[in-house]
PDB file of N, CA and C in Angstrom:
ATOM      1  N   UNK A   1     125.130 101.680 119.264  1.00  0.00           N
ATOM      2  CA  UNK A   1     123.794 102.185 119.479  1.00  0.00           C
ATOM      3  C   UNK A   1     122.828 101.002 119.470  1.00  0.00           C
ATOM      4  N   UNK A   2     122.334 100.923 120.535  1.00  0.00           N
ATOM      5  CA  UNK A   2     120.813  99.988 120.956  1.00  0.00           C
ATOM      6  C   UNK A   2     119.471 100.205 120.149  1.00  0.00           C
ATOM      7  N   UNK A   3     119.059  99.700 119.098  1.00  0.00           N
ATOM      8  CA  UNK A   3     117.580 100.101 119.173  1.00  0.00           C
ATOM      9  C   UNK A   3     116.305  99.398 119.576  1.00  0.00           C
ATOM     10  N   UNK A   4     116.761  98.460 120.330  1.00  0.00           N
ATOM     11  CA  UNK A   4     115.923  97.315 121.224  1.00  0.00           C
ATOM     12  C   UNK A   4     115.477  96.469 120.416  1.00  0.00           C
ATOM     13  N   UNK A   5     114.170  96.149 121.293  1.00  0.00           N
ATOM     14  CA  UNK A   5     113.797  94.705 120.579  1.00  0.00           C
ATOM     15  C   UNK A   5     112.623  94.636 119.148  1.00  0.00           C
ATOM     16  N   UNK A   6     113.033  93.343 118.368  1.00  0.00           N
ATOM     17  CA  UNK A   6     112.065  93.713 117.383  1.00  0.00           C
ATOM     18  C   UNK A   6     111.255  92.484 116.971  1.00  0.00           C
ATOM     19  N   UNK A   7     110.211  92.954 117.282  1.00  0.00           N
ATOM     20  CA  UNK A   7     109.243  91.822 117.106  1.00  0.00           C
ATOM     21  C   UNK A   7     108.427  91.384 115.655  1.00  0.00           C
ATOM     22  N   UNK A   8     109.055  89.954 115.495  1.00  0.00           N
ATOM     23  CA  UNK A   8     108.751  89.513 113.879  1.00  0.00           C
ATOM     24  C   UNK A   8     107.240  88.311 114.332  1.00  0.00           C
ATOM     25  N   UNK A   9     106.122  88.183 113.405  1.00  0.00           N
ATOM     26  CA  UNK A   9     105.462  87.184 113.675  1.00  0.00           C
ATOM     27  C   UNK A   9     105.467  87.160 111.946  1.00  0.00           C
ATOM     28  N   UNK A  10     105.612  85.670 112.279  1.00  0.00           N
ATOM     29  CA  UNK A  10     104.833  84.746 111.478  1.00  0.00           C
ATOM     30  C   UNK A  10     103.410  84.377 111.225  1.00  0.00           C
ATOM     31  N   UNK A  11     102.915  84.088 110.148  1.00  0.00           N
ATOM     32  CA  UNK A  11     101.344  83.757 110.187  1.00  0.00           C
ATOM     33  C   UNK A  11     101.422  82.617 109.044  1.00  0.00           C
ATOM     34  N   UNK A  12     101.063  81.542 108.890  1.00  0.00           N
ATOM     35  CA  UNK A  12     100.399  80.327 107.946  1.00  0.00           C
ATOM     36  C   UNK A  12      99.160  80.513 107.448  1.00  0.00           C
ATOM     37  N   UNK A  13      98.446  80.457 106.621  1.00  0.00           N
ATOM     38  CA  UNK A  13      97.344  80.480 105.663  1.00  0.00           C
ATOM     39  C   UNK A  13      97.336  79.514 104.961  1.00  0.00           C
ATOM     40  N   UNK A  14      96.205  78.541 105.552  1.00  0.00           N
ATOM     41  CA  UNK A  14      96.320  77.209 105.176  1.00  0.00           C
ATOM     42  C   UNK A  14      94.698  76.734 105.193  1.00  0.00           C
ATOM     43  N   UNK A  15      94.017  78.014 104.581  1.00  0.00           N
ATOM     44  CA  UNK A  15      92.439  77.339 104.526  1.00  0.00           C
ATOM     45  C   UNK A  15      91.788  77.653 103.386  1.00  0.00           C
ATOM     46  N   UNK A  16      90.830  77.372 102.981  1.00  0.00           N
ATOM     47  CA  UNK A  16      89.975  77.666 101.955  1.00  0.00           C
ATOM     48  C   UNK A  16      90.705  77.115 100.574  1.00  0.00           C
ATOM     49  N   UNK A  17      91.220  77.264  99.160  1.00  0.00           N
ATOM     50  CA  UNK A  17      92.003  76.860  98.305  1.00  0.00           C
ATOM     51  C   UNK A  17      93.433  76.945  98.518  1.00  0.00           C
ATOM     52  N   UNK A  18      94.298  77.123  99.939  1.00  0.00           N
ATOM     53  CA  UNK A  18      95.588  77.427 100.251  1.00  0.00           C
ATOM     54  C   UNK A  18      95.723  75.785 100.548  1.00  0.00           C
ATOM     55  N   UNK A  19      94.723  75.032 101.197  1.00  0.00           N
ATOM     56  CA  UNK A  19      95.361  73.776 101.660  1.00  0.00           C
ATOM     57  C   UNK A  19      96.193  72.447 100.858  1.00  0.00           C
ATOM     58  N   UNK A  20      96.561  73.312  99.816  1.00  0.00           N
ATOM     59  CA  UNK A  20      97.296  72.873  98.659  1.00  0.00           C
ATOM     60  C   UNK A  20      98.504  73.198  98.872  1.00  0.00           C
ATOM     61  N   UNK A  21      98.409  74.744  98.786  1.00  0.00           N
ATOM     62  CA  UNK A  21      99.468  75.337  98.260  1.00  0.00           C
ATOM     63  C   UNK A  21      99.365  76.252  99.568  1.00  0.00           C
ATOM     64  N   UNK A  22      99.584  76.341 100.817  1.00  0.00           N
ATOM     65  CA  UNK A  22      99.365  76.899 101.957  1.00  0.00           C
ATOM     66  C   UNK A  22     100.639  78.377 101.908  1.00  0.00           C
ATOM     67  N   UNK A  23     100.864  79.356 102.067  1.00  0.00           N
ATOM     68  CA  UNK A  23     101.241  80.751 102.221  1.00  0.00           C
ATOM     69  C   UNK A  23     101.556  80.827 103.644  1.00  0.00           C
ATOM     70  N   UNK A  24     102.899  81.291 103.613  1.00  0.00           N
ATOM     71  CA  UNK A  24     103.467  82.241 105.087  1.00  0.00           C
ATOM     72  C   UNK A  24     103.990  83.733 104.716  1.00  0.00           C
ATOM     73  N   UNK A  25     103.380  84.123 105.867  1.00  0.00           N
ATOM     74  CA  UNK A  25     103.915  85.827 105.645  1.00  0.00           C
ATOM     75  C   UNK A  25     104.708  86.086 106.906  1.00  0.00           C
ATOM     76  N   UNK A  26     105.340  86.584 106.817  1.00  0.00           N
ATOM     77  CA  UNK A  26     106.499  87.653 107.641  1.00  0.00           C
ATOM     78  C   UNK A  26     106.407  88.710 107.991  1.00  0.00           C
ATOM     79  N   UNK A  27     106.198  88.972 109.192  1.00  0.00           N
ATOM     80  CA  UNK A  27     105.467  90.525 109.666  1.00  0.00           C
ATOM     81  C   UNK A  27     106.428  90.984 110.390  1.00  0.00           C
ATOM     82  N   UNK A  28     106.420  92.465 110.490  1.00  0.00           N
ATOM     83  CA  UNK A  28     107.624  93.239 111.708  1.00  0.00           C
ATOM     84  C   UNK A  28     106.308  94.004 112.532  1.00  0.00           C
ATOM     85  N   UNK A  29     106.306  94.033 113.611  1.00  0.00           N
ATOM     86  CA  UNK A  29     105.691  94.836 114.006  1.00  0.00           C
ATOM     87  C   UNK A  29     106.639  96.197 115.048  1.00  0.00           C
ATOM     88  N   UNK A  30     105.486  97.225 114.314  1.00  0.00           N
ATOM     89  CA  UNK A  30     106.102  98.705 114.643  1.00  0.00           C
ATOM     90  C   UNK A  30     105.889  98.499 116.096  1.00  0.00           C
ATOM     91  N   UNK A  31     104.330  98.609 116.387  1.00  0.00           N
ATOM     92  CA  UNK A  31     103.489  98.932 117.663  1.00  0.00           C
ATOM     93  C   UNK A  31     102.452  97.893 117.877  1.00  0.00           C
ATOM     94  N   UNK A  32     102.090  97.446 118.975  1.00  0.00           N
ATOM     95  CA  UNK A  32     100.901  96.509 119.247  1.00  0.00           C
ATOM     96  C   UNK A  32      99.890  97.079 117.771  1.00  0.00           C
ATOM     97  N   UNK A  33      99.919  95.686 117.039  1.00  0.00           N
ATOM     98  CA  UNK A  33      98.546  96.232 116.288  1.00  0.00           C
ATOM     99  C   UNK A  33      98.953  96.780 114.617  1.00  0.00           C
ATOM    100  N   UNK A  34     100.499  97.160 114.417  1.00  0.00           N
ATOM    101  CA  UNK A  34     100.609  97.758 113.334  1.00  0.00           C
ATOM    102  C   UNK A  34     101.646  96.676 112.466  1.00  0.00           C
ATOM    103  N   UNK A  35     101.609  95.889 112.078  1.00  0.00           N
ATOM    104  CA  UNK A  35     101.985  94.969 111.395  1.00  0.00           C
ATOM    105  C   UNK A  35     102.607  95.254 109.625  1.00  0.00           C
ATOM    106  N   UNK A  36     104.247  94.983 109.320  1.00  0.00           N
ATOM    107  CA  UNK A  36     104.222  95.427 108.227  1.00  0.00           C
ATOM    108  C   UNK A  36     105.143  94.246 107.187  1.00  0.00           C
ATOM    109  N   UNK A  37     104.264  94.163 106.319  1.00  0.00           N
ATOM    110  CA  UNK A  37     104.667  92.500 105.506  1.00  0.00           C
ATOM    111  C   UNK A  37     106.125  92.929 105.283  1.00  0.00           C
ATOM    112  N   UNK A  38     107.128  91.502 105.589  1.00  0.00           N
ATOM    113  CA  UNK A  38     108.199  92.057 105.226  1.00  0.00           C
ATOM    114  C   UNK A  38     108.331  90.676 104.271  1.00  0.00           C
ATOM    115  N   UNK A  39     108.014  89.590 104.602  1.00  0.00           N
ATOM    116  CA  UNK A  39     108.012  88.605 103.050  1.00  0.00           C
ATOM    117  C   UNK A  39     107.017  87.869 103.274  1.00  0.00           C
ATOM    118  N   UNK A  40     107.080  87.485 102.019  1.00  0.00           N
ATOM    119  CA  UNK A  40     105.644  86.139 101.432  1.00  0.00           C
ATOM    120  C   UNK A  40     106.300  85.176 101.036  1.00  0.00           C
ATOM    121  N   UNK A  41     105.552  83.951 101.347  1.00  0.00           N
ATOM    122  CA  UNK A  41     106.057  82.405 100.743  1.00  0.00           C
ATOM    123  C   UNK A  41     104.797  81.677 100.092  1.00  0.00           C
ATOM    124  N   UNK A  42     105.112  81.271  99.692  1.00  0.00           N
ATOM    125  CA  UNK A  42     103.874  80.523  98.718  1.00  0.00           C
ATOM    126  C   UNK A  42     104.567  79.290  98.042  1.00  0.00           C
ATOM    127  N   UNK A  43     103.522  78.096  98.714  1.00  0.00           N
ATOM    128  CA  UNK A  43     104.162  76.759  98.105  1.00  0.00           C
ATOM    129  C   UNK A  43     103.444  77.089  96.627  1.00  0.00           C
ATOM    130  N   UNK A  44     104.385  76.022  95.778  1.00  0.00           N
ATOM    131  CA  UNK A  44     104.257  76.117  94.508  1.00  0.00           C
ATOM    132  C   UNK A  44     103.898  74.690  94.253  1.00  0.00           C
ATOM    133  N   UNK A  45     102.342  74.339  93.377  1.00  0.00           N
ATOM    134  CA  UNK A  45     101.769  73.186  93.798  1.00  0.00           C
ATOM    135  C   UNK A  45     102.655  72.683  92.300  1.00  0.00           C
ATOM    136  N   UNK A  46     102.298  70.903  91.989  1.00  0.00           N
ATOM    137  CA  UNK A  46     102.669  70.402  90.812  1.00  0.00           C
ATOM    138  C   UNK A  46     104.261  70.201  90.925  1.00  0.00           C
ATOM    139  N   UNK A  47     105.263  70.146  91.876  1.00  0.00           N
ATOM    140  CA  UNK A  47     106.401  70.392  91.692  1.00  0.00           C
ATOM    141  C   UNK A  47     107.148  68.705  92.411  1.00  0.00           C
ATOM    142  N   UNK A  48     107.869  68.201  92.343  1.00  0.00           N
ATOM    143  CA  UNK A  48     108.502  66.913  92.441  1.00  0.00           C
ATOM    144  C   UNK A  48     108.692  66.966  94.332  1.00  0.00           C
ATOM    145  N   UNK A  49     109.218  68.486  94.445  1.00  0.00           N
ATOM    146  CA  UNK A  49     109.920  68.315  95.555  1.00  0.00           C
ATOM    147  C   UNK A  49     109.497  69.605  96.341  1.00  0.00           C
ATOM    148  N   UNK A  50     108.954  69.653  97.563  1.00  0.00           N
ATOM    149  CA  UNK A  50     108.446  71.081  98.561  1.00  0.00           C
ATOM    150  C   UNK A  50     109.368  72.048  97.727  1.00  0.00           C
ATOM    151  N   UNK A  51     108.478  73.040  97.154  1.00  0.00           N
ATOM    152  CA  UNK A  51     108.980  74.437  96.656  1.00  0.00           C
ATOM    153  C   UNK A  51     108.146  75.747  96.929  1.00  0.00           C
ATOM    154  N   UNK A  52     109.187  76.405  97.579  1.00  0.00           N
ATOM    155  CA  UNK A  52     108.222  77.630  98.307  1.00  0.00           C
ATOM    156  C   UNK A  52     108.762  79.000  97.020  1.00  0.00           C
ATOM    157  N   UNK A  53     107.919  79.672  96.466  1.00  0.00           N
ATOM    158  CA  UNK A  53     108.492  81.071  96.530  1.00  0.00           C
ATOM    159  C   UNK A  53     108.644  81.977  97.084  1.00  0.00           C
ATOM    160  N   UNK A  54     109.404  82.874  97.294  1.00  0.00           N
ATOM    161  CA  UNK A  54     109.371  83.853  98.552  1.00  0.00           C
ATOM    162  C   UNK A  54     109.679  85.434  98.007  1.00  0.00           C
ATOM    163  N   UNK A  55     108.867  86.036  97.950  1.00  0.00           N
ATOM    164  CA  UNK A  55     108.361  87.665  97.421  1.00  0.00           C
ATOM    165  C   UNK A  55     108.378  88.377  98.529  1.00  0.00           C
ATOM    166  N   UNK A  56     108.250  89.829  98.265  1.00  0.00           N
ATOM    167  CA  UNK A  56     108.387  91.105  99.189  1.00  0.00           C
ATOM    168  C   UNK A  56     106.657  91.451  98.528  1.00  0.00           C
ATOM    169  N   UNK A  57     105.922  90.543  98.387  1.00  0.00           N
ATOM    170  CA  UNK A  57     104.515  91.350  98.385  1.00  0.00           C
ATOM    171  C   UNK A  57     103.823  90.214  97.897  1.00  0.00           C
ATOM    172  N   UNK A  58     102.343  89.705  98.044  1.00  0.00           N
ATOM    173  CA  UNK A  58     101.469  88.452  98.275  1.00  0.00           C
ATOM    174  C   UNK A  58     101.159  88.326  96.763  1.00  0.00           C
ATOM    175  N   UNK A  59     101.301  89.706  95.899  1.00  0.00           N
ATOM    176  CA  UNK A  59     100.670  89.715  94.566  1.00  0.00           C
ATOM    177  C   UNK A  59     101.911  89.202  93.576  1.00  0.00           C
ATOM    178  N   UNK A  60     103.157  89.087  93.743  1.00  0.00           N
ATOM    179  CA  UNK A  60     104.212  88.356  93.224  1.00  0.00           C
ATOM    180  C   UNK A  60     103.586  87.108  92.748  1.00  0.00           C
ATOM    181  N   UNK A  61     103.494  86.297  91.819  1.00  0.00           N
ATOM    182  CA  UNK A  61     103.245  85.010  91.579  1.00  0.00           C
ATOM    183  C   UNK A  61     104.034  84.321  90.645  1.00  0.00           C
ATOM    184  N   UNK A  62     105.153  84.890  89.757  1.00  0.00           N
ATOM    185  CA  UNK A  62     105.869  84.250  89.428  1.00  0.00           C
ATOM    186  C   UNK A  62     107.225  84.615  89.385  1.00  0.00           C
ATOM    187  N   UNK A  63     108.388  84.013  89.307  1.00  0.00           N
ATOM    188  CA  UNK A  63     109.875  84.550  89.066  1.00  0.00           C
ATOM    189  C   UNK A  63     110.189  85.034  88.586  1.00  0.00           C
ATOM    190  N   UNK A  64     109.613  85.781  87.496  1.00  0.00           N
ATOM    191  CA  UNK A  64     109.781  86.605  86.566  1.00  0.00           C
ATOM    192  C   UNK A  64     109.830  88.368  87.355  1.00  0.00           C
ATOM    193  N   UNK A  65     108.887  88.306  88.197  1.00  0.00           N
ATOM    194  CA  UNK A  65     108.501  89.578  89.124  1.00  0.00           C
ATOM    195  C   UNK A  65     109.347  90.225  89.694  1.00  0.00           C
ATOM    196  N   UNK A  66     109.757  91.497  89.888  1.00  0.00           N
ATOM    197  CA  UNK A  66     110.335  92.074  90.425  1.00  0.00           C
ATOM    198  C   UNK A  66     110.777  92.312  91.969  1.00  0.00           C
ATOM    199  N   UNK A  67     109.542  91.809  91.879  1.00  0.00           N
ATOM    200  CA  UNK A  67     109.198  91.699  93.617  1.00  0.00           C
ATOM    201  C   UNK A  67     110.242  90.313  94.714  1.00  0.00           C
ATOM    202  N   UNK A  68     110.286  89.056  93.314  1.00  0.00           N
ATOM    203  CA  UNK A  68     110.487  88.011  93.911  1.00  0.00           C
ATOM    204  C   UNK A  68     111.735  88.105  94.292  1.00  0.00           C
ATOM    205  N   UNK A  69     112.351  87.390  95.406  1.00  0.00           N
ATOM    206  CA  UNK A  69     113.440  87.086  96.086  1.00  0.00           C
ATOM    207  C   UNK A  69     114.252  86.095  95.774  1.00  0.00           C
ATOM    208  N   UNK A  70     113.629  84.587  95.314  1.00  0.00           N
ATOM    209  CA  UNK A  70     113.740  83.817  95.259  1.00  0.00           C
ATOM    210  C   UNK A  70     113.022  82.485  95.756  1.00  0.00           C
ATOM    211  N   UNK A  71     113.973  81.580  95.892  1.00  0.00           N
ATOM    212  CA  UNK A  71     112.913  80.054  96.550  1.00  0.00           C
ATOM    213  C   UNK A  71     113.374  78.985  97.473  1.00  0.00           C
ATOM    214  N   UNK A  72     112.829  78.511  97.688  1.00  0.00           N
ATOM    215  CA  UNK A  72     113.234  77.651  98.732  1.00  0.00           C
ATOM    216  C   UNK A  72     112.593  76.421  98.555  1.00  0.00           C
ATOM    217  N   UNK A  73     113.703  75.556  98.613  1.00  0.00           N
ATOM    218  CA  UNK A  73     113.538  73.873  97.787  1.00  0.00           C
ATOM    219  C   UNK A  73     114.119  73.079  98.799  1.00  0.00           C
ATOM    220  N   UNK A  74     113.368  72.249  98.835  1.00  0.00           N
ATOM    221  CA  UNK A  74     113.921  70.991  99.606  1.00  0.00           C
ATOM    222  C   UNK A  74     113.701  69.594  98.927  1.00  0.00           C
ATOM    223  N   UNK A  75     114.627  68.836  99.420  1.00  0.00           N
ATOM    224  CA  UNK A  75     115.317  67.108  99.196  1.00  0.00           C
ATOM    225  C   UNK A  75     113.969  66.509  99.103  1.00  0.00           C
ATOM    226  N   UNK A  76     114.042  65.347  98.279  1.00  0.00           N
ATOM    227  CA  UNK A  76     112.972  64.407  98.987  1.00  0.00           C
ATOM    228  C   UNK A  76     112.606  63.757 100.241  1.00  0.00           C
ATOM    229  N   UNK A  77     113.749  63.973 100.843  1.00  0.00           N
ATOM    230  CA  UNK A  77     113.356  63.500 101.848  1.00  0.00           C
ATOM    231  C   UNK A  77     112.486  64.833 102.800  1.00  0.00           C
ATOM    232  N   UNK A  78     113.048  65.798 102.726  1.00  0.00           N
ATOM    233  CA  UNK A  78     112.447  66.802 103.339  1.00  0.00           C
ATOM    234  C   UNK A  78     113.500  66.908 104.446  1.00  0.00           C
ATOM    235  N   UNK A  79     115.002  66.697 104.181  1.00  0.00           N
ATOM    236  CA  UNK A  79     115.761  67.229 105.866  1.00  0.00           C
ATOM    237  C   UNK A  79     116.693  68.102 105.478  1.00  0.00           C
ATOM    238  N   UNK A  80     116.652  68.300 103.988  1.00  0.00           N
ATOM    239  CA  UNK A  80     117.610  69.353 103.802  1.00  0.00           C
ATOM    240  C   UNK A  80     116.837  70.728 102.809  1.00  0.00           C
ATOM    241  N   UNK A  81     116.983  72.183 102.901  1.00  0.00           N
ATOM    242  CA  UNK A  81     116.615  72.749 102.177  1.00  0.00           C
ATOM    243  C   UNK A  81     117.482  73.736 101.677  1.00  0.00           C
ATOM    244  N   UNK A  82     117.392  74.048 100.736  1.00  0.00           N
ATOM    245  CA  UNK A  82     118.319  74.871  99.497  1.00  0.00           C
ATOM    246  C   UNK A  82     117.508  76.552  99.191  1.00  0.00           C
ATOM    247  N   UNK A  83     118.096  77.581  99.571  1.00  0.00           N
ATOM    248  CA  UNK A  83     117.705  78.693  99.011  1.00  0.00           C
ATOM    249  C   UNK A  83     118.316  79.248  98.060  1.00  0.00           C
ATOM    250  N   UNK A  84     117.567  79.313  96.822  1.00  0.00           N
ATOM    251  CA  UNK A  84     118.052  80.350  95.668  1.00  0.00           C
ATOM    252  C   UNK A  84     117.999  81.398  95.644  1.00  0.00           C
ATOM    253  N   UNK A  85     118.887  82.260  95.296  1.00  0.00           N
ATOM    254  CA  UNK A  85     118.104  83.754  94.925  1.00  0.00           C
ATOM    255  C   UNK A  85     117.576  84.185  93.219  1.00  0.00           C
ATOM    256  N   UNK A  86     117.401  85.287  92.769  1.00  0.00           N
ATOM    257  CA  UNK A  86     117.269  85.220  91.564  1.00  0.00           C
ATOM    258  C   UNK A  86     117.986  85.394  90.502  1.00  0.00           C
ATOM    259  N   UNK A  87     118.960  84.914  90.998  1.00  0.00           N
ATOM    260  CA  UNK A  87     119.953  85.090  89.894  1.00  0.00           C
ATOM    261  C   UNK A  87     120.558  84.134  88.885  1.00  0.00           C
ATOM    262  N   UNK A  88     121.323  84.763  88.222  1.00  0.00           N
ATOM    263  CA  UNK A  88     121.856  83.573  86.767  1.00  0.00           C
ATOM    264  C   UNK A  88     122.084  81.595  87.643  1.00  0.00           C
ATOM    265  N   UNK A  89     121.910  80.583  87.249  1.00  0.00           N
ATOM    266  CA  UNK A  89     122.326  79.720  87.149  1.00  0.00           C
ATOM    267  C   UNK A  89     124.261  79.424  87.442  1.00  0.00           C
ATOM    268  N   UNK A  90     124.785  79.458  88.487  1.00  0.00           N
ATOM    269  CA  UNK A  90     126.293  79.690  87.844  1.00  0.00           C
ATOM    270  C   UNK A  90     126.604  78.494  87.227  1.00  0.00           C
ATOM    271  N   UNK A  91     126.328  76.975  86.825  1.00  0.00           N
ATOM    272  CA  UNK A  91     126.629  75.832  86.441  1.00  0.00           C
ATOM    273  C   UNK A  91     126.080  76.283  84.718  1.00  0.00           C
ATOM    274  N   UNK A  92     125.443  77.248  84.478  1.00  0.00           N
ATOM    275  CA  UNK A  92     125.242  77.560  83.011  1.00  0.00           C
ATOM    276  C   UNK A  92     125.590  78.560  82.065  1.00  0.00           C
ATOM    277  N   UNK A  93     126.486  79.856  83.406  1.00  0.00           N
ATOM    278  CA  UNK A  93     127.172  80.180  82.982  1.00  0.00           C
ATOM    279  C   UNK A  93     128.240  80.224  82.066  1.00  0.00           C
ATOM    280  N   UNK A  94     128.414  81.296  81.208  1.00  0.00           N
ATOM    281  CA  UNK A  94     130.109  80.823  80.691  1.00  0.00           C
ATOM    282  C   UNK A  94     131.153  81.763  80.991  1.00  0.00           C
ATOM    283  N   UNK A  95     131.951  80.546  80.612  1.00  0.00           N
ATOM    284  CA  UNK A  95     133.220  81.621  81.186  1.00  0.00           C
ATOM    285  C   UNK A  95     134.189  82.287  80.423  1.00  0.00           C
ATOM    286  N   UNK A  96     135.009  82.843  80.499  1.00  0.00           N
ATOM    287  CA  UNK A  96     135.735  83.707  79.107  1.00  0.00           C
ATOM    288  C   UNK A  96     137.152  83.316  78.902  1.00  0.00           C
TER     289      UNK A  96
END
């Protein structure tokens, strides 16, 4: 079964106090015009190395949230990036 095509836009928010910490959202759109957030990113300022968080809603602000997904980290150099989700650490795990 076909259910055609589906159109995702992106948007950047990168003005006013964002040009720090600049925000992308993830949109699906239903119909010309009806736009529905499907994730949020938000750089996380103070951090060694580009760190985005990435939530299912703009009001998420920390990892603790229910909402959050996880993050997205990159190298110093900036050519490689790493996504976490929210889950346990497995290197701190123990084992039985």
């Amino acid at each position: 079964m076909l259910a055609g095509r589906i159109k995702f836009t992106i948007i950047r928010n990168k003005s006013g106090l964002n040009k720090i910490t600049p925000s992308f959202d993830l949109y699906i759109e239903k119909s010309p015009g009806n736009k529905i957030l499907v994730l949020h990113g938000k750089k996380r300022a103070f951090n060694k190395t580009t760190n985005f968080l990435i939530s299912l809603s703009k009001a998420a602000n920390d990892r603790d949230s229910n909402m959050c997904v996880g993050k997205l980290r990159a190298n110093n150099e900036r050519t490689r990036f790493v996504l976490y989700d929210n889950g346990a650490n497995y290197s701190k795990m123990k084992t039985f």
